[in-house]
PDB file of N, CA and C in Angstrom:
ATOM      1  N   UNK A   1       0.815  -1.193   0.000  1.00  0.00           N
ATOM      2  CA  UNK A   1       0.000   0.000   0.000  1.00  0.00           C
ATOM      3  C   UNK A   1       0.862   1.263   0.000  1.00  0.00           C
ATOM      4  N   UNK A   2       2.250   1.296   0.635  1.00  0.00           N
ATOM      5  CA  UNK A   2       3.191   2.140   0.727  1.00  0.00           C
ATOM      6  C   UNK A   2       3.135   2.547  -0.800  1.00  0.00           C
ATOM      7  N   UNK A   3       3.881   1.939  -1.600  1.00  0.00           N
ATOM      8  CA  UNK A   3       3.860   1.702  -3.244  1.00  0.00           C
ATOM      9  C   UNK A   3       2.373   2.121  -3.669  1.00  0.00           C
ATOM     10  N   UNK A   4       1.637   2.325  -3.297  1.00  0.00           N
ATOM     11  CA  UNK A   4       0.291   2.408  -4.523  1.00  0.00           C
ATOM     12  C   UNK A   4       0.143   4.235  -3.624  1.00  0.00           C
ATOM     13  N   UNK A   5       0.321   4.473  -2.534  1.00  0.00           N
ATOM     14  CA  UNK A   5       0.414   5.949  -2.351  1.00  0.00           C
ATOM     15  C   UNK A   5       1.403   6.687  -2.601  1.00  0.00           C
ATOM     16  N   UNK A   6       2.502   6.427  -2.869  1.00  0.00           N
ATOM     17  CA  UNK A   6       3.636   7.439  -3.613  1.00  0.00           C
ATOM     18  C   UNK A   6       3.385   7.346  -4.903  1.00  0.00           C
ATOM     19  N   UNK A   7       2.814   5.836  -5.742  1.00  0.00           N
ATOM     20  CA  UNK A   7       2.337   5.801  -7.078  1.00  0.00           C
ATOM     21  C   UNK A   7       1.383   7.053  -7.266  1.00  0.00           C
ATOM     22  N   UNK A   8      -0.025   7.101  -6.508  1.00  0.00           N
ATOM     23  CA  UNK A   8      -0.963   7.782  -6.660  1.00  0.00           C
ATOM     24  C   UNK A   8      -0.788   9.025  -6.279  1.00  0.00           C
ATOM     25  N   UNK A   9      -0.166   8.964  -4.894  1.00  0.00           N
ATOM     26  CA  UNK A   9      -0.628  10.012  -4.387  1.00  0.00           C
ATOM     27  C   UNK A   9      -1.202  10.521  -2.741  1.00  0.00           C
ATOM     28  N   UNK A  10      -2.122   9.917  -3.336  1.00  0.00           N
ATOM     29  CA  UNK A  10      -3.679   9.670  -2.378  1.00  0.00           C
ATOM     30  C   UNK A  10      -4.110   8.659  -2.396  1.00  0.00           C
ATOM     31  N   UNK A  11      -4.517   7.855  -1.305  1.00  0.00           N
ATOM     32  CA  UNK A  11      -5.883   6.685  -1.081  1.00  0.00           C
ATOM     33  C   UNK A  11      -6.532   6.847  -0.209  1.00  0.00           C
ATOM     34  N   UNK A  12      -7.602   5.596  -0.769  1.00  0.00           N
ATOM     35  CA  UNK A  12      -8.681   5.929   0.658  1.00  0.00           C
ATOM     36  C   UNK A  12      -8.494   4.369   0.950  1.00  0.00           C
ATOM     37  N   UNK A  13      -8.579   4.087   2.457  1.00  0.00           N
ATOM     38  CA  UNK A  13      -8.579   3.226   3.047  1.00  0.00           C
ATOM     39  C   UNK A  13      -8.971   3.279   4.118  1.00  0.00           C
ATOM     40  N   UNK A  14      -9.273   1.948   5.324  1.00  0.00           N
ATOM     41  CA  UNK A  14      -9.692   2.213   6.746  1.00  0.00           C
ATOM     42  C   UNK A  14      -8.627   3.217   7.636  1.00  0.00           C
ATOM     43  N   UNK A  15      -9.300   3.776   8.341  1.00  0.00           N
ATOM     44  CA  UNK A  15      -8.009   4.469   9.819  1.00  0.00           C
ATOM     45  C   UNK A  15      -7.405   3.912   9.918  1.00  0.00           C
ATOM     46  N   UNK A  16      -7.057   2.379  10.738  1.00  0.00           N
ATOM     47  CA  UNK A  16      -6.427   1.962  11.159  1.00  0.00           C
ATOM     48  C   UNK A  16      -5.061   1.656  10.141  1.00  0.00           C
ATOM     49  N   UNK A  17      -5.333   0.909   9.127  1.00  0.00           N
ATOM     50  CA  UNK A  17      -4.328   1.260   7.739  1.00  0.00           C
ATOM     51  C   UNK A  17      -3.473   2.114   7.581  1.00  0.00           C
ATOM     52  N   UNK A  18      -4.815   3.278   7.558  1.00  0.00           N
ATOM     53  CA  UNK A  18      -3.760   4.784   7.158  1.00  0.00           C
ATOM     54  C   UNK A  18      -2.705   5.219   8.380  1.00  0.00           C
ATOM     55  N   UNK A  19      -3.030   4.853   9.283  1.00  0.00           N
ATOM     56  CA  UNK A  19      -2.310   5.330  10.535  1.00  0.00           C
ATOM     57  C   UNK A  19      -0.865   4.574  10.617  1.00  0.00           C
ATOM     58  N   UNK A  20      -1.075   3.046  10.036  1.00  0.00           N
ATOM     59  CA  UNK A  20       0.072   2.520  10.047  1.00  0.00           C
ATOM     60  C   UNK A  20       1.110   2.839   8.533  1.00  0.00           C
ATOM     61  N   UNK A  21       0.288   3.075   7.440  1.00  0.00           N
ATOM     62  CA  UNK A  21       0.891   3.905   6.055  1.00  0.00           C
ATOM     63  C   UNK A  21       1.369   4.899   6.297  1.00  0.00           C
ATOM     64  N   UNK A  22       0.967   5.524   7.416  1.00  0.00           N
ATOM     65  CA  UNK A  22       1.570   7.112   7.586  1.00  0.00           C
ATOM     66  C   UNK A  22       3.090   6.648   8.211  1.00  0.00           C
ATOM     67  N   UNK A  23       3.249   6.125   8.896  1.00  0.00           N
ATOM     68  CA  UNK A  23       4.832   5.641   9.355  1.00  0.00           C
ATOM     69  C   UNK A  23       5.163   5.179   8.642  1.00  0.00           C
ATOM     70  N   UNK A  24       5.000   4.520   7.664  1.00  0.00           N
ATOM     71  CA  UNK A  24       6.012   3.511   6.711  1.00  0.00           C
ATOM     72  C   UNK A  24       5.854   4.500   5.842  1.00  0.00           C
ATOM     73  N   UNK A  25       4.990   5.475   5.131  1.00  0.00           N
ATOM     74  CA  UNK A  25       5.325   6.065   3.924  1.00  0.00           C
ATOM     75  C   UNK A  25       5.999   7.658   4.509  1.00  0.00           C
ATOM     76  N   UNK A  26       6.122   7.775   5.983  1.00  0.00           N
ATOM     77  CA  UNK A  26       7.263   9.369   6.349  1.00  0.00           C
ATOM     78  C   UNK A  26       8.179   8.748   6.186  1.00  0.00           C
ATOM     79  N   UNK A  27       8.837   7.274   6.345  1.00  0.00           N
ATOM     80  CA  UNK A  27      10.249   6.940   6.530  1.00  0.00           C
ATOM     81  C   UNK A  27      10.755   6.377   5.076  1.00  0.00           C
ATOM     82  N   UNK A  28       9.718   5.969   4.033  1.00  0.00           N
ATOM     83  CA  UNK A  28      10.000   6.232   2.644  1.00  0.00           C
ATOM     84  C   UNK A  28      10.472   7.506   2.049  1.00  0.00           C
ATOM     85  N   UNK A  29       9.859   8.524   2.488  1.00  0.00           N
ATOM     86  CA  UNK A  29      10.208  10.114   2.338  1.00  0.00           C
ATOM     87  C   UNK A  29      11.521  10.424   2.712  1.00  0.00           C
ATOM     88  N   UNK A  30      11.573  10.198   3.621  1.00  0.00           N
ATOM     89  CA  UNK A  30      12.818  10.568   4.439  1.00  0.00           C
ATOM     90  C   UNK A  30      13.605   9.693   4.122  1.00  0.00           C
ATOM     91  N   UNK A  31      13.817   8.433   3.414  1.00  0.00           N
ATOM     92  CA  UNK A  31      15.068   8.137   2.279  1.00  0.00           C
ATOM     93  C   UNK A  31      15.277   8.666   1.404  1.00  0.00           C
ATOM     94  N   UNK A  32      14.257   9.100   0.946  1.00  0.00           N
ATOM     95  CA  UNK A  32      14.384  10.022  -0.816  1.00  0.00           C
ATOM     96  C   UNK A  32      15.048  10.932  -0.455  1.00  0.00           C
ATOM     97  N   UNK A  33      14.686  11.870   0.764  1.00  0.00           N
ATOM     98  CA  UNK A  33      15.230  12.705   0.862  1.00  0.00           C
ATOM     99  C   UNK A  33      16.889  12.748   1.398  1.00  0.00           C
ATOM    100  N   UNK A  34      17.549  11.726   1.889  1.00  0.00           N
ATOM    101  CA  UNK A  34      18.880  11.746   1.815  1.00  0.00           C
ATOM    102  C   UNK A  34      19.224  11.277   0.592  1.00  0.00           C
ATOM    103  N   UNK A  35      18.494  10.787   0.037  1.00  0.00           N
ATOM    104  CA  UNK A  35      19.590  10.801  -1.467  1.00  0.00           C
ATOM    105  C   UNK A  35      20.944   9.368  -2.294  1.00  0.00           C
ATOM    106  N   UNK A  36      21.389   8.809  -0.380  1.00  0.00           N
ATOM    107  CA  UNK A  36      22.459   7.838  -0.919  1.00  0.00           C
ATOM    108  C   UNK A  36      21.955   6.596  -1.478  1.00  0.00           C
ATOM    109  N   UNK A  37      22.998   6.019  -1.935  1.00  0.00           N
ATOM    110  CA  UNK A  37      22.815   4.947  -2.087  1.00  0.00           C
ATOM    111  C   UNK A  37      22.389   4.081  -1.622  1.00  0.00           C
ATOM    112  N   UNK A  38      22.652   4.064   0.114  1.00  0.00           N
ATOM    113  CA  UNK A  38      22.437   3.279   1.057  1.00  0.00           C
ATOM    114  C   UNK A  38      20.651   3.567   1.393  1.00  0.00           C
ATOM    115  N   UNK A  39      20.653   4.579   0.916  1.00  0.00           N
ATOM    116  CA  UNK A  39      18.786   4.766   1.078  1.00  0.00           C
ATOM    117  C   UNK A  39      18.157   4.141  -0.057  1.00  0.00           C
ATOM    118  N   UNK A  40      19.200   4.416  -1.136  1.00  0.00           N
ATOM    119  CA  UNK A  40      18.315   4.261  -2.559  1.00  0.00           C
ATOM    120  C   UNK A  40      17.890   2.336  -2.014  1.00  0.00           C
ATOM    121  N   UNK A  41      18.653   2.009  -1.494  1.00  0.00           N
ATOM    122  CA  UNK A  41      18.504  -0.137  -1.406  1.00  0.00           C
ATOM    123  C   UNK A  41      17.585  -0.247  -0.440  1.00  0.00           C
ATOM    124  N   UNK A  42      17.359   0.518   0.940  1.00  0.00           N
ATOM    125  CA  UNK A  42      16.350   0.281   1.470  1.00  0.00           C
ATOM    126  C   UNK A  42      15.000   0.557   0.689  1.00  0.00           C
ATOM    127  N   UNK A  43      15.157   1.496   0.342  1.00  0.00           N
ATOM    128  CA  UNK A  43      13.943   1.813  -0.470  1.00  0.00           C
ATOM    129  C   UNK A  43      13.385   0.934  -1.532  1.00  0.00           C
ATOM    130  N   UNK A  44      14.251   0.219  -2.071  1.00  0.00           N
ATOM    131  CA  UNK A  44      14.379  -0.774  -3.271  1.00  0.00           C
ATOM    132  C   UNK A  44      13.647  -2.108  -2.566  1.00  0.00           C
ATOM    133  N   UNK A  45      14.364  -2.114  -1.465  1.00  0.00           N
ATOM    134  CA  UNK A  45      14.203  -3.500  -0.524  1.00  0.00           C
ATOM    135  C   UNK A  45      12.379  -3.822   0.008  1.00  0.00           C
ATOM    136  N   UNK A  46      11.975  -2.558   0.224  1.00  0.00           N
ATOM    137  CA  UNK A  46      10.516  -2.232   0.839  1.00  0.00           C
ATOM    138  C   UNK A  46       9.905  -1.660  -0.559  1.00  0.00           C
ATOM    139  N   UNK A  47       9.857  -1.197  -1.731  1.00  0.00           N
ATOM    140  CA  UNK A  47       9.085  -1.002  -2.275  1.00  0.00           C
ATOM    141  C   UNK A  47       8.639  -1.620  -3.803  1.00  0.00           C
ATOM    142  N   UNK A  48      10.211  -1.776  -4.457  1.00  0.00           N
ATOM    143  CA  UNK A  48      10.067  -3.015  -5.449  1.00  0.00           C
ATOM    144  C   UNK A  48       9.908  -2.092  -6.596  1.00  0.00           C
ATOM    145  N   UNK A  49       9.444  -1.405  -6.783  1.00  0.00           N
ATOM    146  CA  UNK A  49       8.950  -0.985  -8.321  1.00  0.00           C
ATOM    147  C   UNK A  49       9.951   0.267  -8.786  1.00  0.00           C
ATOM    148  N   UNK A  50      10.277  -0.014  -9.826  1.00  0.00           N
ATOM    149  CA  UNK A  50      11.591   1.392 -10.450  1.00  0.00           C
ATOM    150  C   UNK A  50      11.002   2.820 -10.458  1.00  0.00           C
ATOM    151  N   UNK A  51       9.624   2.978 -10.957  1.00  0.00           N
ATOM    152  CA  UNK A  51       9.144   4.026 -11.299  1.00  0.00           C
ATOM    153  C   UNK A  51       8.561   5.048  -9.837  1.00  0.00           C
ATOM    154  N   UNK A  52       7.866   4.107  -8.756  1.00  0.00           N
ATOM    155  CA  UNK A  52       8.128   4.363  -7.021  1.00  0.00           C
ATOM    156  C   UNK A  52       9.435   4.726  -6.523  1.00  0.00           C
ATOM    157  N   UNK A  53      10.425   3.983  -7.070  1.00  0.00           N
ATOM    158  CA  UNK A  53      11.536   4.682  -6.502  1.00  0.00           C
ATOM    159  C   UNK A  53      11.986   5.692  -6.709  1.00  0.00           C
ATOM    160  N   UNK A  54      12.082   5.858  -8.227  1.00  0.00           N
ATOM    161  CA  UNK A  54      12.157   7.669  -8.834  1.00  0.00           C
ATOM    162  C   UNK A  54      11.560   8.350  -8.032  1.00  0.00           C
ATOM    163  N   UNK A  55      10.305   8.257  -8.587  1.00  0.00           N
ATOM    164  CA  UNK A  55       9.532   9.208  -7.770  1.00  0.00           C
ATOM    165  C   UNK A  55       9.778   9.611  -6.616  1.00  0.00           C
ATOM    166  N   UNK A  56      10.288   8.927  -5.755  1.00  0.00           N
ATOM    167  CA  UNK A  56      10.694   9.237  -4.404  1.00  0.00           C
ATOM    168  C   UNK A  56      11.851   9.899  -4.124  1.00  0.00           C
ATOM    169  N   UNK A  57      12.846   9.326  -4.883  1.00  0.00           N
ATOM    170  CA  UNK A  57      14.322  10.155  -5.084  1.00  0.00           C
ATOM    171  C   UNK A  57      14.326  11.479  -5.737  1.00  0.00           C
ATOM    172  N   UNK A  58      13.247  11.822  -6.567  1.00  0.00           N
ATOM    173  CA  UNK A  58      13.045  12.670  -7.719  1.00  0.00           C
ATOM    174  C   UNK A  58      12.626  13.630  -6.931  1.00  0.00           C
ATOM    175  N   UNK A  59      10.927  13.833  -7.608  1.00  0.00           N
ATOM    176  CA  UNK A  59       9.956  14.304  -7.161  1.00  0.00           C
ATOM    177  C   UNK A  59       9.737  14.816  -5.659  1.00  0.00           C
ATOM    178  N   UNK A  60       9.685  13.512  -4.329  1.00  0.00           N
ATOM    179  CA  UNK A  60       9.153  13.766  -3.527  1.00  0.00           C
ATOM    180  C   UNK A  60       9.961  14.544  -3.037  1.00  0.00           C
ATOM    181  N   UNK A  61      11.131  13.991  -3.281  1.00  0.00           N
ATOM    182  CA  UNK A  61      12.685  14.968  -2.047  1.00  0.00           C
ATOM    183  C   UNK A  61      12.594  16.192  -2.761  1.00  0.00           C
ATOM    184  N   UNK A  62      12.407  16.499  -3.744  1.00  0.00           N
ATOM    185  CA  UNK A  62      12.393  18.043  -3.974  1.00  0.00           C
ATOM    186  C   UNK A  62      11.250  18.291  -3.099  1.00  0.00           C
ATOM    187  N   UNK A  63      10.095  17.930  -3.059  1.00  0.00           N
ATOM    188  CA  UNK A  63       8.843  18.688  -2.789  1.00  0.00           C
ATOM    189  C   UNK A  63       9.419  18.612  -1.471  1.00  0.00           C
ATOM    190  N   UNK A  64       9.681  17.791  -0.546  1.00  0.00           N
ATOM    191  CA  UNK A  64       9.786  18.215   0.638  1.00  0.00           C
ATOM    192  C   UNK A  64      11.023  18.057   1.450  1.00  0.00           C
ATOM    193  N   UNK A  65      12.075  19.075   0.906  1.00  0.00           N
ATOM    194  CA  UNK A  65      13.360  19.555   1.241  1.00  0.00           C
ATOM    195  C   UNK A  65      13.583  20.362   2.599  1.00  0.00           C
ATOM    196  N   UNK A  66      12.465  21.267   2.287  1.00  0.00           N
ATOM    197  CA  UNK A  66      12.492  22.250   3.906  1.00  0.00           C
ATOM    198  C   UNK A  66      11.681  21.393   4.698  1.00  0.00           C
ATOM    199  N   UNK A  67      11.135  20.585   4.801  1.00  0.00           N
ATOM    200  CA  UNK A  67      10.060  20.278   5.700  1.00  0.00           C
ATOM    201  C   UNK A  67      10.717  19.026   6.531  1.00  0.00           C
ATOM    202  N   UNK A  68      11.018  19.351   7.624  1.00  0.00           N
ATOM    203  CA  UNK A  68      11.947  18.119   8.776  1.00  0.00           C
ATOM    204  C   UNK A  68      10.957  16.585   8.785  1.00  0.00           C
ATOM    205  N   UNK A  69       9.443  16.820   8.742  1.00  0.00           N
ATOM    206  CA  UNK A  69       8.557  15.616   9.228  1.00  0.00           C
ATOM    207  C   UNK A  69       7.062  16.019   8.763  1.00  0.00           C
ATOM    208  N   UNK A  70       6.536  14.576   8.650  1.00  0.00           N
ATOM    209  CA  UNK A  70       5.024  15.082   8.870  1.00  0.00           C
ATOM    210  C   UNK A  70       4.701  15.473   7.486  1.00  0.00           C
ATOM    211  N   UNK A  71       4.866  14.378   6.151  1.00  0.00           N
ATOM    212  CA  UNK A  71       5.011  14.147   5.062  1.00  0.00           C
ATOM    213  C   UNK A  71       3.551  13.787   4.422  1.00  0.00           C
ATOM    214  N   UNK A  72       2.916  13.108   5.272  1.00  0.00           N
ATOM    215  CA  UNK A  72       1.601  12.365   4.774  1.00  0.00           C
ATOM    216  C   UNK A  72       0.475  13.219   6.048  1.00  0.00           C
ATOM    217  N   UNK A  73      -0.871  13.740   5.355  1.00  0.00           N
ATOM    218  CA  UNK A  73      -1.972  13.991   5.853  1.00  0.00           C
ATOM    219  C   UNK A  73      -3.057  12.942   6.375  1.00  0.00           C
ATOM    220  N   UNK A  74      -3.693  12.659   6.947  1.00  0.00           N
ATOM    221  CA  UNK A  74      -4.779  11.743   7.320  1.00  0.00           C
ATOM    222  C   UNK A  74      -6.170  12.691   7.464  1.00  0.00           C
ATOM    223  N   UNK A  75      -6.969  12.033   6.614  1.00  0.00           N
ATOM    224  CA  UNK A  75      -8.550  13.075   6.721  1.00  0.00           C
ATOM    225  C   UNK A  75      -9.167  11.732   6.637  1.00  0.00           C
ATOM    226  N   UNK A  76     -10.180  12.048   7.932  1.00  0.00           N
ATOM    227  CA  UNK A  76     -11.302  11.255   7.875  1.00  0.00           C
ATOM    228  C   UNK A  76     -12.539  11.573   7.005  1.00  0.00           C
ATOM    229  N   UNK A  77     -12.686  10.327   6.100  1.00  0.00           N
ATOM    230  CA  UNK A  77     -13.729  10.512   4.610  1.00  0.00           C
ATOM    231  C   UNK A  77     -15.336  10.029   5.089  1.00  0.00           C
ATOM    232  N   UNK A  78     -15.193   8.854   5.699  1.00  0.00           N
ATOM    233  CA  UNK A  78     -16.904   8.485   6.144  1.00  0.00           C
ATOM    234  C   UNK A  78     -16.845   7.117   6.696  1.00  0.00           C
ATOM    235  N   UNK A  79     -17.913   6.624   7.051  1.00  0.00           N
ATOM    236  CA  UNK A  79     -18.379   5.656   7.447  1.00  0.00           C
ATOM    237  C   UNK A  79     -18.323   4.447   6.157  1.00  0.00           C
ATOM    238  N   UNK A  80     -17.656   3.116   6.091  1.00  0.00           N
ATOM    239  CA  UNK A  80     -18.101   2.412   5.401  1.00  0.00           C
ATOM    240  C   UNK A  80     -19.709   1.730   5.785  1.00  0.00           C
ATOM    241  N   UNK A  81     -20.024   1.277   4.570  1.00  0.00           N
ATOM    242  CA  UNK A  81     -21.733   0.970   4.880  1.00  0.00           C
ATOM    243  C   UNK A  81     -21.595  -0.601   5.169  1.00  0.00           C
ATOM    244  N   UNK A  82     -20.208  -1.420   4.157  1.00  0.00           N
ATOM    245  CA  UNK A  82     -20.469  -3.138   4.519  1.00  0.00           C
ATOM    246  C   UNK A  82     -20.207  -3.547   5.802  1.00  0.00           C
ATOM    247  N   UNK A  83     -19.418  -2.850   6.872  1.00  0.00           N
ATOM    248  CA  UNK A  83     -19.264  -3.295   7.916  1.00  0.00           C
ATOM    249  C   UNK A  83     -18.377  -2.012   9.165  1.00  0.00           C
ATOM    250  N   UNK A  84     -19.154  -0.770   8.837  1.00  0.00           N
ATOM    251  CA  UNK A  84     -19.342   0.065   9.322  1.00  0.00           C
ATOM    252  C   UNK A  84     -17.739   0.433  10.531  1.00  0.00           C
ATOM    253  N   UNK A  85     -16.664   0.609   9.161  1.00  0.00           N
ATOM    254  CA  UNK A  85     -15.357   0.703   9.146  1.00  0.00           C
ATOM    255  C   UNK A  85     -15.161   2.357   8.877  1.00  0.00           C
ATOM    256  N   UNK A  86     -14.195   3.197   9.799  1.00  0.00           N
ATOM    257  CA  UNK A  86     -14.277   4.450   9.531  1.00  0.00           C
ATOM    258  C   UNK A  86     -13.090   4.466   8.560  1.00  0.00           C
ATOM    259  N   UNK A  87     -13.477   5.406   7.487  1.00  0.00           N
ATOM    260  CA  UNK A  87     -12.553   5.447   5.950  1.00  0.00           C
ATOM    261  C   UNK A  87     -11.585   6.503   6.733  1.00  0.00           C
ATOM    262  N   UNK A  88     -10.601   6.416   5.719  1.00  0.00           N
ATOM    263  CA  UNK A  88      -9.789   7.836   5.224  1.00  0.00           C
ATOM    264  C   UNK A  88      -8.905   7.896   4.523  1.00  0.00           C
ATOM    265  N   UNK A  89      -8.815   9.159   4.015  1.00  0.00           N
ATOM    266  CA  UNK A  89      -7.794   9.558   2.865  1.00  0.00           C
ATOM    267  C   UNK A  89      -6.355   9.600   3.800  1.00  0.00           C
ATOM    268  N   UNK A  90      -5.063   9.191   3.252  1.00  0.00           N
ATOM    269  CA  UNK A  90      -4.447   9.256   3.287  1.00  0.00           C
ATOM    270  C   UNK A  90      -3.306  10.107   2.094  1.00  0.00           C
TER     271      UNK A  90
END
């Protein structure tokens, strides 16, 4: 799920999910954003896909260069109806 939100962007999924995506996808960030090699393999190791990894080395570390932490937002979206699971965007 780490991989399908740096792919996208954004998802929606249960709280509990997003809460645990939010730690695994700040400490994805925060490899991109050092840059080495030694980040580029962890990153490789946990996410698998070439075009996720760019993006992360690329893209994300520019976007968030000044910013120390606190990479990913959590908004609560609604109530699921099949078994009355609270959503959210991540």
């Amino acid at each position: 799920m780490v991989s399908q939100l740096v792919k996208h962007e954004r998802i929606e999924t249960t709280v509990a999910k997003a809460k645990e995506i939010r730690r695994l996808g700040d400490n994805m960030v925060q490899l991109g954003k050092e840059g080495s090699h030694f980040a580029a393999r962890h990153a490789a190791a946990f996410v698998r896909e070439d075009d996720v990894i760019h993006k992360l080395f690329t893209e994300l570390a520019y976007r968030y260069k000044d910013r120390a932490s606190g990479y990913t937002r959590l908004l609560r979206t609604r109530i699921r109806v099949g078994d009355v699971a609270p959503m959210a965007y991540i």
